[in-house]
Protein backbone atom coordinates (compact mmCIF):
# COMPACT_ATOMS: atom_id res chain seq x y z
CA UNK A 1 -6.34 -57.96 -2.73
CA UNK A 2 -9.99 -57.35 -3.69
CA UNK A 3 -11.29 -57.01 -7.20
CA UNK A 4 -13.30 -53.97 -6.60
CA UNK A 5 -13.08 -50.91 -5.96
CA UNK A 6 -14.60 -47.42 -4.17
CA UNK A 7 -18.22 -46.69 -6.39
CA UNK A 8 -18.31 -50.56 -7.61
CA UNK A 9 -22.40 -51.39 -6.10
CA UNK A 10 -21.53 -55.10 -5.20
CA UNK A 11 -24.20 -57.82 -3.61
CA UNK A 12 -23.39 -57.92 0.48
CA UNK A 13 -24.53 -60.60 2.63
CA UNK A 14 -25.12 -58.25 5.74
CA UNK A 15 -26.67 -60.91 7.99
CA UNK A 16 -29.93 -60.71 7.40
CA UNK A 17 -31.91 -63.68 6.91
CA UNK A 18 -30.93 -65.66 3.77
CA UNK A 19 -30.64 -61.82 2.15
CA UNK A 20 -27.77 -59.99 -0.06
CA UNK A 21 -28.77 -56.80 -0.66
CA UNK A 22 -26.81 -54.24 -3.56
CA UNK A 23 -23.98 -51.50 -1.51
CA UNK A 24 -22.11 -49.52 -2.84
CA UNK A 25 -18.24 -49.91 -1.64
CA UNK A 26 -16.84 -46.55 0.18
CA UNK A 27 -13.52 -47.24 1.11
CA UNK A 28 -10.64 -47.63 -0.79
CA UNK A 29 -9.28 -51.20 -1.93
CA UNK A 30 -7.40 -52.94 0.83
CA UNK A 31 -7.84 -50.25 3.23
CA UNK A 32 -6.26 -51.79 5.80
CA UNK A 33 -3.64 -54.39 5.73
CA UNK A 34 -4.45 -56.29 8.97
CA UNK A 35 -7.82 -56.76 8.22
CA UNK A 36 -9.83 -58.02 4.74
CA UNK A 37 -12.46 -55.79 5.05
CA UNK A 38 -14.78 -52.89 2.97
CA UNK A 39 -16.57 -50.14 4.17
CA UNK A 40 -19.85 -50.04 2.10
CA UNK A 41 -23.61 -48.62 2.14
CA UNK A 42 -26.65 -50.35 1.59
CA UNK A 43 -28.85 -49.31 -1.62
CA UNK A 44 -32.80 -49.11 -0.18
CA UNK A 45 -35.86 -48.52 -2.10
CA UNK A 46 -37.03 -46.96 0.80
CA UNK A 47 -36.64 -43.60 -0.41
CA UNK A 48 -37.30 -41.02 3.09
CA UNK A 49 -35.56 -37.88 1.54
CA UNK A 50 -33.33 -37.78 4.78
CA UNK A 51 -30.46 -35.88 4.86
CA UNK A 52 -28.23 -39.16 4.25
CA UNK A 53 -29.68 -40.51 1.54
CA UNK A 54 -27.91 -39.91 -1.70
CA UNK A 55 -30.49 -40.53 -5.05
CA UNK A 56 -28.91 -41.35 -8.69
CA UNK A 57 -30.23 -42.56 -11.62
CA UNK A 58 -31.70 -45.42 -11.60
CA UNK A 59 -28.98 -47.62 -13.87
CA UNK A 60 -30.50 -51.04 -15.89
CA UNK A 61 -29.26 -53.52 -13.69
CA UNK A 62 -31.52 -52.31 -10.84
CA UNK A 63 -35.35 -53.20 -10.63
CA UNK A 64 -36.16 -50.17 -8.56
CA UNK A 65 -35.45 -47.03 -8.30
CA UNK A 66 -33.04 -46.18 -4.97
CA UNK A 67 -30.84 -44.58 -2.92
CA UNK A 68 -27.66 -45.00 -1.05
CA UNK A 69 -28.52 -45.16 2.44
CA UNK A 70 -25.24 -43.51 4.13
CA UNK A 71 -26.87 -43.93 7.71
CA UNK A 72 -26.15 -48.00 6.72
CA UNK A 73 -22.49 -47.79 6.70
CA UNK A 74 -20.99 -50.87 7.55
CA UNK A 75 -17.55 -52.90 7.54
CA UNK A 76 -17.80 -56.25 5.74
CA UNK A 77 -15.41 -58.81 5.53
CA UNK A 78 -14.24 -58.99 1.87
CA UNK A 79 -15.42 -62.98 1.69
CA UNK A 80 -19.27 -61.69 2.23
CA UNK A 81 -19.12 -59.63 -1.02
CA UNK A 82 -20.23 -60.82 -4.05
CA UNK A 83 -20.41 -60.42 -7.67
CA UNK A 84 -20.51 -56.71 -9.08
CA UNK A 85 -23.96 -55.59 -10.62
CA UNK A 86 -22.62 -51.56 -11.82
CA UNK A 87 -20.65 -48.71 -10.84
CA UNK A 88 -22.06 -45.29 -9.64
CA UNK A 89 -21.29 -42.53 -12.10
CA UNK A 90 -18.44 -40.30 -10.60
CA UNK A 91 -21.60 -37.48 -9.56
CA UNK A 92 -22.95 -40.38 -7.30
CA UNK A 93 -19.36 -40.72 -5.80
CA UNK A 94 -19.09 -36.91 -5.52
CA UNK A 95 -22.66 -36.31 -4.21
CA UNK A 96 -21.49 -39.28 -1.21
CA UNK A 97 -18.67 -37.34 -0.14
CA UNK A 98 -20.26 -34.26 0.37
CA UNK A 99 -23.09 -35.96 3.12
CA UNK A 100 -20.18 -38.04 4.63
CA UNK A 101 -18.27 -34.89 5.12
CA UNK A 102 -21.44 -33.73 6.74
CA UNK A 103 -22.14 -36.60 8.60
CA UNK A 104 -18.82 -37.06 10.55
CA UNK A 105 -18.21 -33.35 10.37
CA UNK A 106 -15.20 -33.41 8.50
């Protein structure tokens, strides 16, 4: 069972060198119960205006201001996320479904 949940913006270690980096966690706790894994997307500061970035406002415990980069999506194992830093405010969540539904052409 995993102590967060969908909107929580945990630290990730994706793989890349000796990096965590903030996500946000998509999918629902304990999505699927053959595997310990999360579906999340990678916060960037490297704000393009595409079409699957999602901006919000920038909360205290970030330095910089960002955006959810849905293009990142990625399945973690649970064991590579770490401690919680926020949650996105329910808008964020809201404004996330509406470019995934986009984006996968739901």
């Amino acid at each position: 069972m995993t102590s967060f949940k969908r909107g929580d913006v945990v630290l990730v270690d994706l793989g890349h060198v000796a990096k965590v980096r903030p996500c946000v966690v998509i999918s629902i706790p304990d999505a699927d119960s053959r595997r310990n894994m999360s579906v999340v997307a990678p916060l960037t500061t490297e704000i393009r205006g595409g079409e699957c970035e999602v901006p919000f406002p920038k909360p205290r415990w970030l330095v910089e201001e960002s955006v959810v980069n849905l293009i990142g999506l990625v399945g973690v194992d649970n064991a590579k996320i770490g401690r919680m830093l926020g949650a996105l405010p329910t808008d964020g969540l809201d404004a996330i479904d509406e470019v995934l539904l986009r984006l996968f052409d739901l």
